[in-house]
Protein backbone atom coordinates (compact mmCIF):
# COMPACT_ATOMS: atom_id res chain seq x y z
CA UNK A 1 63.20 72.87 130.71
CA UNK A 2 64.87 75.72 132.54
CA UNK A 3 64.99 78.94 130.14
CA UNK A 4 68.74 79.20 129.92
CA UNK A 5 69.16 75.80 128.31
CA UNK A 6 66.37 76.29 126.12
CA UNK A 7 65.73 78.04 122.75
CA UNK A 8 62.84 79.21 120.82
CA UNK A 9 63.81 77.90 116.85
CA UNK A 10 61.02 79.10 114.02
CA UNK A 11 59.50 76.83 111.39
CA UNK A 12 57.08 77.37 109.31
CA UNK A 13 54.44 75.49 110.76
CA UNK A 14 55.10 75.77 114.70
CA UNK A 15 57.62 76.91 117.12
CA UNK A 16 59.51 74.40 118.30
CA UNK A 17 61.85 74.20 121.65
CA UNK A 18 65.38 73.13 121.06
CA UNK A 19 67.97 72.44 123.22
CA UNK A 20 70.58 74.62 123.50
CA UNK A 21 74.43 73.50 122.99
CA UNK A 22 77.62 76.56 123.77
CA UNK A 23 80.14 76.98 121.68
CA UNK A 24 83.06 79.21 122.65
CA UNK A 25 85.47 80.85 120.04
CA UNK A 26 88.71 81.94 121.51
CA UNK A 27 89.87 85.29 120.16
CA UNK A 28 93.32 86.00 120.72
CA UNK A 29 94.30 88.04 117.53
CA UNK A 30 92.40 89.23 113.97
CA UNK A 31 93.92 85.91 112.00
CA UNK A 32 92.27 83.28 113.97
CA UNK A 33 88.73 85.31 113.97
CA UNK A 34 89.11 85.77 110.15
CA UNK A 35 90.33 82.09 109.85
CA UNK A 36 87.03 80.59 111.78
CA UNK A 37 85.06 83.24 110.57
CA UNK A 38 82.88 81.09 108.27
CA UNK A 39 82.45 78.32 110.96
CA UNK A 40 81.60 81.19 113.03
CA UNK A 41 78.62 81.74 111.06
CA UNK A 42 77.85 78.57 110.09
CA UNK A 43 76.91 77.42 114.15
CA UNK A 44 75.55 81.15 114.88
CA UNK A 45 72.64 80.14 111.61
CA UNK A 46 72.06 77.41 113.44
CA UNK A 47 69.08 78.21 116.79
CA UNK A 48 70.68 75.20 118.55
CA UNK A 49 73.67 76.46 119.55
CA UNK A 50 74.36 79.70 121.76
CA UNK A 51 77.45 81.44 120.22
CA UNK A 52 80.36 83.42 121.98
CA UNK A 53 83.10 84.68 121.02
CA UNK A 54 85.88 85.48 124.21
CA UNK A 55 88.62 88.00 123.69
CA UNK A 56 91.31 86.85 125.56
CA UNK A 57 95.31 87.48 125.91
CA UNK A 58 98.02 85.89 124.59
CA UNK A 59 101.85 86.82 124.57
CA UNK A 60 100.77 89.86 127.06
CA UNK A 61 98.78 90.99 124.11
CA UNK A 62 95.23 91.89 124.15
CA UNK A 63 92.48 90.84 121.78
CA UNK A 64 90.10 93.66 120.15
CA UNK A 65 87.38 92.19 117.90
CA UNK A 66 85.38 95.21 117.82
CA UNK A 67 87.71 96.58 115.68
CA UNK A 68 87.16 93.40 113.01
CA UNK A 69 85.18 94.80 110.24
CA UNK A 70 82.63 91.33 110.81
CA UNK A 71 81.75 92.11 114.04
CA UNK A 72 78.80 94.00 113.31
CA UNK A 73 77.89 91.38 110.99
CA UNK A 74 77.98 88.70 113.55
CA UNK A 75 76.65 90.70 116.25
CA UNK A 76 73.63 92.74 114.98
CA UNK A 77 72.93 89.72 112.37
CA UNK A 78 73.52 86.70 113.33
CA UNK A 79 73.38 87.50 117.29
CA UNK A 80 76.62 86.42 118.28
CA UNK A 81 77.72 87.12 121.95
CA UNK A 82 80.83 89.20 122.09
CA UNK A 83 83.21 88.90 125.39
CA UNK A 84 86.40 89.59 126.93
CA UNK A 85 88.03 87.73 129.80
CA UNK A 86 87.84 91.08 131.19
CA UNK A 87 84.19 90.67 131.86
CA UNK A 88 84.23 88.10 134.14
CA UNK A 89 82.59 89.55 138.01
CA UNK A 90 85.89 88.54 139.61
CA UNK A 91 88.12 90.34 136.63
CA UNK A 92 90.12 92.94 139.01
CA UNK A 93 88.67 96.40 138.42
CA UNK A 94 93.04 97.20 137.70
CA UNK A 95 92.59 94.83 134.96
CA UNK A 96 89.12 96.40 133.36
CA UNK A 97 90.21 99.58 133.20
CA UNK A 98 93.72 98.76 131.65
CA UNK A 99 91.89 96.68 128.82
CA UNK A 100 89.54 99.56 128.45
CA UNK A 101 92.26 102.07 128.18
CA UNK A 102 94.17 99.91 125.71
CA UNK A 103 91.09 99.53 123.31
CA UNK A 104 90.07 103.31 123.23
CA UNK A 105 94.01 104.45 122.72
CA UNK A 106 94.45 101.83 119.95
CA UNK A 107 91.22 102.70 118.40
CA UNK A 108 92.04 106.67 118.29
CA UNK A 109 95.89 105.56 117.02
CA UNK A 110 94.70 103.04 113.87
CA UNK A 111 93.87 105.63 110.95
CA UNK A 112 94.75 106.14 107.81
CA UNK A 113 98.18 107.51 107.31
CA UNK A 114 100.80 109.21 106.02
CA UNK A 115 103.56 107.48 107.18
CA UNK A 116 104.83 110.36 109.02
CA UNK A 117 101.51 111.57 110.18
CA UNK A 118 100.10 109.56 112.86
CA UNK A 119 98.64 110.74 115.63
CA UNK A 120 101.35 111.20 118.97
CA UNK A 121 99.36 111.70 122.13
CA UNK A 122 97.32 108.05 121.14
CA UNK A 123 100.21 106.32 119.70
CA UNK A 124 102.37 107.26 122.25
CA UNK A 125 99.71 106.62 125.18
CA UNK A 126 99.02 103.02 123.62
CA UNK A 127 102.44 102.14 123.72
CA UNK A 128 102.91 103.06 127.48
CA UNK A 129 99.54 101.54 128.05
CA UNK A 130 101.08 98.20 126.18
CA UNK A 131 104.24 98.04 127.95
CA UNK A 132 102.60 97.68 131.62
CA UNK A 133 99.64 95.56 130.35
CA UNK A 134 102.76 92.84 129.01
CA UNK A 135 104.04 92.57 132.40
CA UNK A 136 100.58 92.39 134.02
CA UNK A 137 98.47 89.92 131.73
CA UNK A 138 102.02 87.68 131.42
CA UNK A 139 102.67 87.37 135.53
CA UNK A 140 99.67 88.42 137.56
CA UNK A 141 95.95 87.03 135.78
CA UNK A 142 95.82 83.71 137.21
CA UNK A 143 92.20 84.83 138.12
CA UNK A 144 91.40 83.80 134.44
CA UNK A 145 90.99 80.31 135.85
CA UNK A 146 87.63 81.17 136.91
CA UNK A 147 86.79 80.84 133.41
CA UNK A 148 86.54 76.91 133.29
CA UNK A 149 83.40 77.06 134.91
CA UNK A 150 81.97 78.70 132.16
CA UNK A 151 83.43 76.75 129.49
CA UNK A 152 82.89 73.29 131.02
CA UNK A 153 80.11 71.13 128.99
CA UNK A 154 80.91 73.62 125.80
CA UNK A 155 82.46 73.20 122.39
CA UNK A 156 85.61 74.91 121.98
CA UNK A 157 87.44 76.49 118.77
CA UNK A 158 90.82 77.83 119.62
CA UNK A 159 93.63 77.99 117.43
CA UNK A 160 97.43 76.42 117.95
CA UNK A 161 98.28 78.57 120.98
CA UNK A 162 95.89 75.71 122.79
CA UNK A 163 99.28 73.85 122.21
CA UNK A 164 101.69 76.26 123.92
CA UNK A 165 99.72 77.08 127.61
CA UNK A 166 102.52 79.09 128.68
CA UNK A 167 101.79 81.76 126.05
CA UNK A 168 97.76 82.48 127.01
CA UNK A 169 96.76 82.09 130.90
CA UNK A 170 93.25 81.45 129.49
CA UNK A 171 94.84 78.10 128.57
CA UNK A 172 97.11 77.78 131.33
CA UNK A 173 94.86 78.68 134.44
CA UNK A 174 91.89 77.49 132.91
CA UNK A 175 91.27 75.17 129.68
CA UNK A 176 94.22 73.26 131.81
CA UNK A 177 92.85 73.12 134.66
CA UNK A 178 89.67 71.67 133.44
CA UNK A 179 87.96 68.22 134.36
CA UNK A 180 88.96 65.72 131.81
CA UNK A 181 86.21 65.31 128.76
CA UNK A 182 84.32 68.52 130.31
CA UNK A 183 84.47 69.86 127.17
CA UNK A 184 85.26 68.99 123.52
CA UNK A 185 88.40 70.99 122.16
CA UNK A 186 88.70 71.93 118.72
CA UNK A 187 92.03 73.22 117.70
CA UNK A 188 91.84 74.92 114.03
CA UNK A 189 94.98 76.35 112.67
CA UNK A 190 95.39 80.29 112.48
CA UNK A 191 95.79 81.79 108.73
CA UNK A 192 96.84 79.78 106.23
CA UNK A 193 100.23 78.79 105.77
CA UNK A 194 101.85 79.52 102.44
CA UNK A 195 105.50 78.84 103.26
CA UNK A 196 106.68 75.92 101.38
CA UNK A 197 109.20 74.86 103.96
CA UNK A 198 109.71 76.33 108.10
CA UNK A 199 110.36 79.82 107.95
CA UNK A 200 112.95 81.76 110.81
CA UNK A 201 109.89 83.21 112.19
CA UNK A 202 108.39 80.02 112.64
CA UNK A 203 111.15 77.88 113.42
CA UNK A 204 112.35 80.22 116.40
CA UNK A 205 108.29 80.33 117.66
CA UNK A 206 107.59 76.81 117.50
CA UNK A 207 109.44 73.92 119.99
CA UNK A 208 108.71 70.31 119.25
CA UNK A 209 106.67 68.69 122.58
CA UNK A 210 104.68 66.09 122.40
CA UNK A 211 100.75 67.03 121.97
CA UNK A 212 99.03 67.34 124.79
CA UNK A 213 95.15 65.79 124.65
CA UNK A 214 93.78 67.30 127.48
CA UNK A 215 93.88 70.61 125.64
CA UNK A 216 92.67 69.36 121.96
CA UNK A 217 90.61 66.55 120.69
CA UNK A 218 91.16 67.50 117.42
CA UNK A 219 93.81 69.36 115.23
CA UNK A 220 92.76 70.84 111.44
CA UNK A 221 94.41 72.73 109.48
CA UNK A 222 94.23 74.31 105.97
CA UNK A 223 96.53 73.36 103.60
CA UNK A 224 98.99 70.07 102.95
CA UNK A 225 102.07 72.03 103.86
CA UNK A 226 100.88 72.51 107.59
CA UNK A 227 100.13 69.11 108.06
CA UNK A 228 103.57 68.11 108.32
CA UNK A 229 104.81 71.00 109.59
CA UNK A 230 102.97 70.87 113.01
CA UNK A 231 103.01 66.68 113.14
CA UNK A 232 106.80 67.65 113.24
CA UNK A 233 106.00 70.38 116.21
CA UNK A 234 103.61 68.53 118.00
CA UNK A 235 103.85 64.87 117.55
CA UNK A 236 100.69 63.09 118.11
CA UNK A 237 98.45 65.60 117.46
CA UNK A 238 95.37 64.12 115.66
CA UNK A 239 95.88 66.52 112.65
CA UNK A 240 93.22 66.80 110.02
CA UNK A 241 93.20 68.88 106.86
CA UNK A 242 89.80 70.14 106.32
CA UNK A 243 90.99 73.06 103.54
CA UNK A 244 90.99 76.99 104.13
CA UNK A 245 87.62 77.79 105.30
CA UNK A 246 88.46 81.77 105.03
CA UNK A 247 89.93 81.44 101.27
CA UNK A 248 87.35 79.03 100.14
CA UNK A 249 85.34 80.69 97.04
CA UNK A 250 81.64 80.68 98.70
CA UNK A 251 82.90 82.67 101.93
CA UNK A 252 84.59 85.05 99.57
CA UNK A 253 81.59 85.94 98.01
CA UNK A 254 79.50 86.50 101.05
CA UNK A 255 81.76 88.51 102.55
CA UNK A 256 81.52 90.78 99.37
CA UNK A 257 77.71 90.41 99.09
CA UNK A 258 76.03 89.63 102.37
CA UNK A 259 78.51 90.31 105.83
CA UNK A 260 80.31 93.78 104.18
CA UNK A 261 77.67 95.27 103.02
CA UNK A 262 75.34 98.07 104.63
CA UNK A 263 73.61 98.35 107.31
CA UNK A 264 76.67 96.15 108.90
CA UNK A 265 79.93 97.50 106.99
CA UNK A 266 79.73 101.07 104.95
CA UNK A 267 82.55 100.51 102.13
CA UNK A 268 82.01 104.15 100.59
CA UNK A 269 83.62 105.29 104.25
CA UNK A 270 87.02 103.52 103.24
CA UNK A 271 87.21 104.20 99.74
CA UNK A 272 87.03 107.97 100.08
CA UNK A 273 90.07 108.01 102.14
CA UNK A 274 91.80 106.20 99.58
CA UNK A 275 94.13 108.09 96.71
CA UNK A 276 92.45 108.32 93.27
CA UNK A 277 94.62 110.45 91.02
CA UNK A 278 96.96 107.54 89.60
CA UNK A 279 96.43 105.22 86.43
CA UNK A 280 97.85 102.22 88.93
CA UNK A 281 96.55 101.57 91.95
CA UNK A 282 98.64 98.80 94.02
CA UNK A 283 98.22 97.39 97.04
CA UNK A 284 101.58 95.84 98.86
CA UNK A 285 100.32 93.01 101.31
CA UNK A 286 103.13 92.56 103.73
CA UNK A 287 103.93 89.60 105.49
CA UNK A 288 105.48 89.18 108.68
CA UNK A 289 109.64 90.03 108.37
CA UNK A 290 110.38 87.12 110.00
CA UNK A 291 109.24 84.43 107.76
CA UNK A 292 111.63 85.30 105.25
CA UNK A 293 111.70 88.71 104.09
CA UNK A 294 115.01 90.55 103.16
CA UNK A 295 113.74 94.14 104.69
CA UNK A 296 116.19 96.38 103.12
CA UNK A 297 115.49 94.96 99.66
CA UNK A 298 111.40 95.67 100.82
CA UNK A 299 112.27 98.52 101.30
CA UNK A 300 114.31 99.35 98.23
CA UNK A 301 111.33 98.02 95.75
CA UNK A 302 108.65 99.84 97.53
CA UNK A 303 110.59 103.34 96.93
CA UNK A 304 111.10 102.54 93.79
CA UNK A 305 107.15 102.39 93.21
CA UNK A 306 106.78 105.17 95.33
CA UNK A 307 108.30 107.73 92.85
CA UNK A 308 106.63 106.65 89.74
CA UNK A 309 104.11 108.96 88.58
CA UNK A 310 100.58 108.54 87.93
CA UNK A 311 100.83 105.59 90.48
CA UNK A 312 98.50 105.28 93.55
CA UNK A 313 100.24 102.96 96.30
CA UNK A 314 98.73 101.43 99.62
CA UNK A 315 100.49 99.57 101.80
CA UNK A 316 98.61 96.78 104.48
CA UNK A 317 100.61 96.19 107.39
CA UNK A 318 100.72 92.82 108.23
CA UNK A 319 96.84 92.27 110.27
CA UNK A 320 98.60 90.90 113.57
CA UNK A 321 100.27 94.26 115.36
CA UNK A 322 102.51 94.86 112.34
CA UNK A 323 104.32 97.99 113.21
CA UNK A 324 105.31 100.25 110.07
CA UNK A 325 107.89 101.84 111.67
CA UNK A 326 110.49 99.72 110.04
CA UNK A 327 110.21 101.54 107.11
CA UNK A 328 111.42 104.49 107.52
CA UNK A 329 110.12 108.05 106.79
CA UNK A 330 112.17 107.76 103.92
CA UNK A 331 111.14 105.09 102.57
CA UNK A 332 107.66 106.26 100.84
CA UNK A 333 106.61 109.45 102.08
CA UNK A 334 103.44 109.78 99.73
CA UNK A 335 102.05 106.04 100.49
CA UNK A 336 99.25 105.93 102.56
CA UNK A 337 99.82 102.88 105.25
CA UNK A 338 96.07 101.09 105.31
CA UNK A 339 96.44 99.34 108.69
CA UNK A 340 92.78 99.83 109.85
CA UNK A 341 91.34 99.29 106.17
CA UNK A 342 90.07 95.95 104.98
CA UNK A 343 91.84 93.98 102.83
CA UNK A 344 88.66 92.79 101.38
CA UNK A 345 88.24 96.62 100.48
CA UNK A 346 91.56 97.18 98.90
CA UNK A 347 91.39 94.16 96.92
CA UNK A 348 88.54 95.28 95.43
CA UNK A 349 90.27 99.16 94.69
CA UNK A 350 93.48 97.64 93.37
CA UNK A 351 94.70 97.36 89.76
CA UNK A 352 97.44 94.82 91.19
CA UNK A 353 97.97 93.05 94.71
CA UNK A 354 101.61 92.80 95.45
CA UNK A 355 102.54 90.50 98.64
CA UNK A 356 105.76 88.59 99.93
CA UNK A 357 103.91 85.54 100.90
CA UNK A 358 100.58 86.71 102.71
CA UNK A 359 98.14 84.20 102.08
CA UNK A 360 95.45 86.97 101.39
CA UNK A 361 96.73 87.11 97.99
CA UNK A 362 94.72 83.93 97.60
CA UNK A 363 91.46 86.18 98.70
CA UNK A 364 93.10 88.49 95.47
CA UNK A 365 93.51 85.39 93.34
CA UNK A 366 89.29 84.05 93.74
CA UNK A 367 88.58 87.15 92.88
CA UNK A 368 90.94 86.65 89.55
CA UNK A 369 92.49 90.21 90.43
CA UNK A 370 96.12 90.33 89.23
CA UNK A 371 99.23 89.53 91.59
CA UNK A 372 102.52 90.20 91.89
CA UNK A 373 104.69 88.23 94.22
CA UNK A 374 107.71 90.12 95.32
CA UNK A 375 110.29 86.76 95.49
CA UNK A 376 113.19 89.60 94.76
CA UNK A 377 113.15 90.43 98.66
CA UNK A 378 111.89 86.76 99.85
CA UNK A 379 113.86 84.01 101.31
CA UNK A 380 111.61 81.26 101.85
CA UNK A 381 109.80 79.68 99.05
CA UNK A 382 105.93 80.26 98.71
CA UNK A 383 103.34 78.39 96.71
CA UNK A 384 103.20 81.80 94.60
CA UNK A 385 106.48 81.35 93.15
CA UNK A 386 104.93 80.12 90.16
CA UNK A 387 104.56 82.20 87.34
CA UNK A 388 101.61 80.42 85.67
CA UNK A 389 98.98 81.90 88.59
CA UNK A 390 100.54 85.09 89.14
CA UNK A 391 103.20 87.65 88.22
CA UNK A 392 106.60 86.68 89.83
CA UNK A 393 109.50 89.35 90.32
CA UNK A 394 112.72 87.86 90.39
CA UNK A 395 114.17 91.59 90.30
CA UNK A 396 112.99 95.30 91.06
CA UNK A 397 113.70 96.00 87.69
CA UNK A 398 111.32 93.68 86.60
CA UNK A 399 108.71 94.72 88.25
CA UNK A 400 108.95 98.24 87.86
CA UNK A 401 108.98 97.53 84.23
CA UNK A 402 105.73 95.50 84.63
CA UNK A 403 103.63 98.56 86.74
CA UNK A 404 105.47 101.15 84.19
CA UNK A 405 103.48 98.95 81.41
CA UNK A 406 100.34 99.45 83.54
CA UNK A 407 100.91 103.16 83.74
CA UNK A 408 101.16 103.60 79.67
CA UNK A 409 98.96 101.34 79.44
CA UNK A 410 101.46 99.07 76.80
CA UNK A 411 99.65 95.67 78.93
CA UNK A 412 96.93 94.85 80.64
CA UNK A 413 96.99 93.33 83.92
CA UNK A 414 95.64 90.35 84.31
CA UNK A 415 96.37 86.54 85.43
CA UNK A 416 97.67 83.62 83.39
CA UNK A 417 95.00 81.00 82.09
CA UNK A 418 91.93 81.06 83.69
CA UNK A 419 92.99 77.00 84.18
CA UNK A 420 95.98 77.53 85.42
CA UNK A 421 95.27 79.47 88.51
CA UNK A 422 91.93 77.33 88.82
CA UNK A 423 93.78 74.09 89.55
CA UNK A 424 95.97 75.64 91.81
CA UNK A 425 93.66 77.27 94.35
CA UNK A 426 91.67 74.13 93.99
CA UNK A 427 95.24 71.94 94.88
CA UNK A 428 96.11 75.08 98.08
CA UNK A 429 92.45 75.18 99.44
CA UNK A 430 90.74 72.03 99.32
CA UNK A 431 91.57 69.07 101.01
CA UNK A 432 92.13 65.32 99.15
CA UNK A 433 88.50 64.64 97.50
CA UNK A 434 85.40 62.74 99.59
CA UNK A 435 84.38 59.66 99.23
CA UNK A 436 80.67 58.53 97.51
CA UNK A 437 79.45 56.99 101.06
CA UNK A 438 79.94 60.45 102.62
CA UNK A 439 76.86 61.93 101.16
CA UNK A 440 75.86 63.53 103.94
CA UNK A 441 78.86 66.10 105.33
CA UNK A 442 78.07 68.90 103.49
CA UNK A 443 78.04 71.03 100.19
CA UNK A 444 81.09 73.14 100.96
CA UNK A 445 84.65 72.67 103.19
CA UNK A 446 82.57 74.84 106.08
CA UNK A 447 79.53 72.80 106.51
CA UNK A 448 81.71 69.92 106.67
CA UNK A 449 83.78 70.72 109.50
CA UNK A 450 80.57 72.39 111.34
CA UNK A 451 78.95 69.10 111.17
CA UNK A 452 82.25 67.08 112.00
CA UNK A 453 82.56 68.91 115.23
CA UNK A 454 78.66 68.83 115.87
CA UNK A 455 78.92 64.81 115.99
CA UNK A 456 82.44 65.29 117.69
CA UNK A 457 81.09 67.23 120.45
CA UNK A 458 78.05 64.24 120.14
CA UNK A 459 80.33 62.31 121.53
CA UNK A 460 81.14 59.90 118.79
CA UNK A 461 84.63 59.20 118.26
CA UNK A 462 87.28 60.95 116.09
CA UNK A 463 88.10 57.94 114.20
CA UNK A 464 84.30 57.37 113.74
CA UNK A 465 84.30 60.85 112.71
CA UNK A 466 86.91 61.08 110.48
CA UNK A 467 85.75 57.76 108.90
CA UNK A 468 82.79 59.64 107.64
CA UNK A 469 83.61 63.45 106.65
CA UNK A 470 87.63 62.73 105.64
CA UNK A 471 87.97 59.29 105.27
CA UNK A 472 90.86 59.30 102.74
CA UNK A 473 92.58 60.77 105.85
């Protein structure tokens, strides 16, 4: 057996040559690494499989997973191989050294802030950098189909953009372009939608076509709500809902206990940069503008936070290349904007989360910290809007009253009944219940989809397949 297709897997008796199989994670922004993050780590545990993750482009946008507070994790742990498209021998050296520029000016520009104290020669330099790379990586990288070779014979995990070629030239020029059945194509939905109905953002992103099979064998997504939403985008697709991986309770706790801790991720490093002085510390998890949000009445309630004393506000941009500029100077000039902090970090500082339909409030809610959802500035309905999980503020009034409270210390934060908010992570994150004759797919919603895609990728059949691990589908 030639050495590249073999690996060396320990027992406890012998060693014991395995086979190797690839599997290839597309990486176009943070949400679809933290998304497949858990099935990430479920195939890297495994010795079987050889385990990459390629940084590519989409929109004219670069991907930077070294700046994903994982990586380490994955790499120095669990051995996973970290590219960019970039790093292919017939890249052009133009190309390199742009993607190199744009990762050391965007790392020197994402700190800690003061909203009107960011750095100028980085930020500036990044945006110039950003401009030319979007008319490069959009018109001239059709070189990127010399990437097929590499994927051919591998199992694939992309996310939705596998559906819309013209957006990614690593789908376009080369998962395209590949001989049909090459490779098996697992299409797993980015984030986790929390929009009860099509948001402006969404509806002006997404054009109905029918689904194209050559680029997906498969389709899952993460809650009910998305799968009619993209059968209604992409009719045909074989859509499956396999539940919210990322928001599921087990991957929670190992991220708190086993991937962000020392000697991988050094917490104490965040939470000294973090105010301390208050007797409220929020967070406000913003969600994109476009899905909904009325910006000037954001803007309005986060002011009016903002000048309360003995309060300690942070605010998250939203993780995919939110920029805070939006918000004026004006607008809170003593909040520190957290864009290159983890959530999974402020969660933990907060008193309160406060979002306007970010589905990391559900990381907030498994932990049973206390939420606020800001419907007073949101258009589109969310599955928060219910007041028996989480705080809902129809009004600024109402919730200034609510943090005022906090501050005096009249209430205590907390959630409704523990049942209440029980059932309904248990109704947003896992899929319709298994069947007894399925005994064997797996203890949690991860293991189940990492061994549905292992006997995809087998070669037996999707109905066969889905027969077995989500038959009530």
């Amino acid at each position: 057996m030639k050495k590249e297709n073999a690996k060396i897997a320990v027992t406890k008796n012998c060693k014991v040559i395995t086979p190797i199989q690839k599997v290839i994670f597309i990486n176009r922004a943070y949400n679809d690494f933290d998304t497949y993050a858990p099935l990430l780590d479920a195939f890297a545990a495994d010795p079987s499989w050889n385990v990459e993750v390629l940084a590519s482009v989409a929109d004219g946008q670069c991907a930077f997973p070294d700046d994903y507070e994982t990586m380490p994790y994955f790499k120095k742990f669990r051995k996973v191989s970290f590219k960019s498209i970039f790093d292919h021998p017939r890249a052009p050296l133009l190309h390199k050294w742009l993607y190199k520029a744009l990762s050391l000016s965007r790392q020197k520009s994402r700190h800690v802030n003061i909203m009107s104290k960011r750095s100028p020669f980085w930020s500036e330099l990044y945006n110039i950098l950003t401009f030319f790379s979007n008319l490069i990586f959009r018109h001239f990288i059709g070189w990127v189909s010399c990437w097929k070779e590499d994927m051919e014979g591998a199992l694939i995990v992309i996310d939705e953009i596998a559906c819309q070629p013209e957006r990614t030239p690593l789908v376009k020029y080369a998962l395209k372009n590949m001989k049909p059945r090459s490779a098996t194509i697992a299409i797993i939905q980015a984030g986790h939608d929390c929009y009860m109905g099509q948001t402006p953002g969404q509806c002006a992103g997404r054009v109905t076509k029918p689904f194209d099979s050559s680029l997906g064998s498969v389709f899952l997504v993460s809650n009910h709500h998305a799968v009619e939403k993209f059968k209604s985008v992409f009719f045909g697709a074989p859509i499956v809902w396999v539940g919210s991986l990322r928001m599921s309770a087990e991957w929670i706790s190992k991220l708190t206990t086993e991937v962000l801790k020392a000697p991988y991720f050094y917490k104490e490093n965040y939470l000294k940069r973090l105010p301390s002085a208050g007797k409220c510390k929020i967070v406000v998890m913003l969600s994109k503008i476009q899905h909904g949000v009325q910006l000037e009445k954001l803007k309005e309630g986060l002011r009016e936070l903002a000048v309360l004393n003995d309060v300690d506000m942070v605010i998250k941009p939203h993780t995919r290349n939110m920029n805070t500029s939006f918000l004026g100077k004006n607008t809170a000039t003593n909040v520190v904007i957290a864009s290159d902090i983890p959530s999974t970090v402020l969660i933990e500082w907060a008193d309160i989360i406060l979002g306007t339909g970010s589905s990391i409030v559900l990381h907030a809610l498994q932990l049973a910290k206390p939420v606020g959802q800001m419907s007073f500035c949101q258009n589109t309905e969310t599955v928060f809007d219910n007041k028996n999980v989480n705080y809902r503020f129809d009004s600024i009034d109402e919730m200034i009253k609510v943090i005022k409270n906090c501050i005096d210390r009249k209430i205590e934060l907390k959630l409704a009944q523990q049942s209440d908010w029980s059932m309904f992570l248990a109704h947003e994150i896992t899929p319709p219940s298994i069947s007894e004759k399925s005994e064997g797919y797996g203890t949690t919603s991860t293991e189940r989809v990492y061994k549905f895609l292992m006997e995809l990728h087998k070669g037996r059949s999707l109905l066969e397949c889905l027969d077995y691990y989500y038959p009530v589908q």
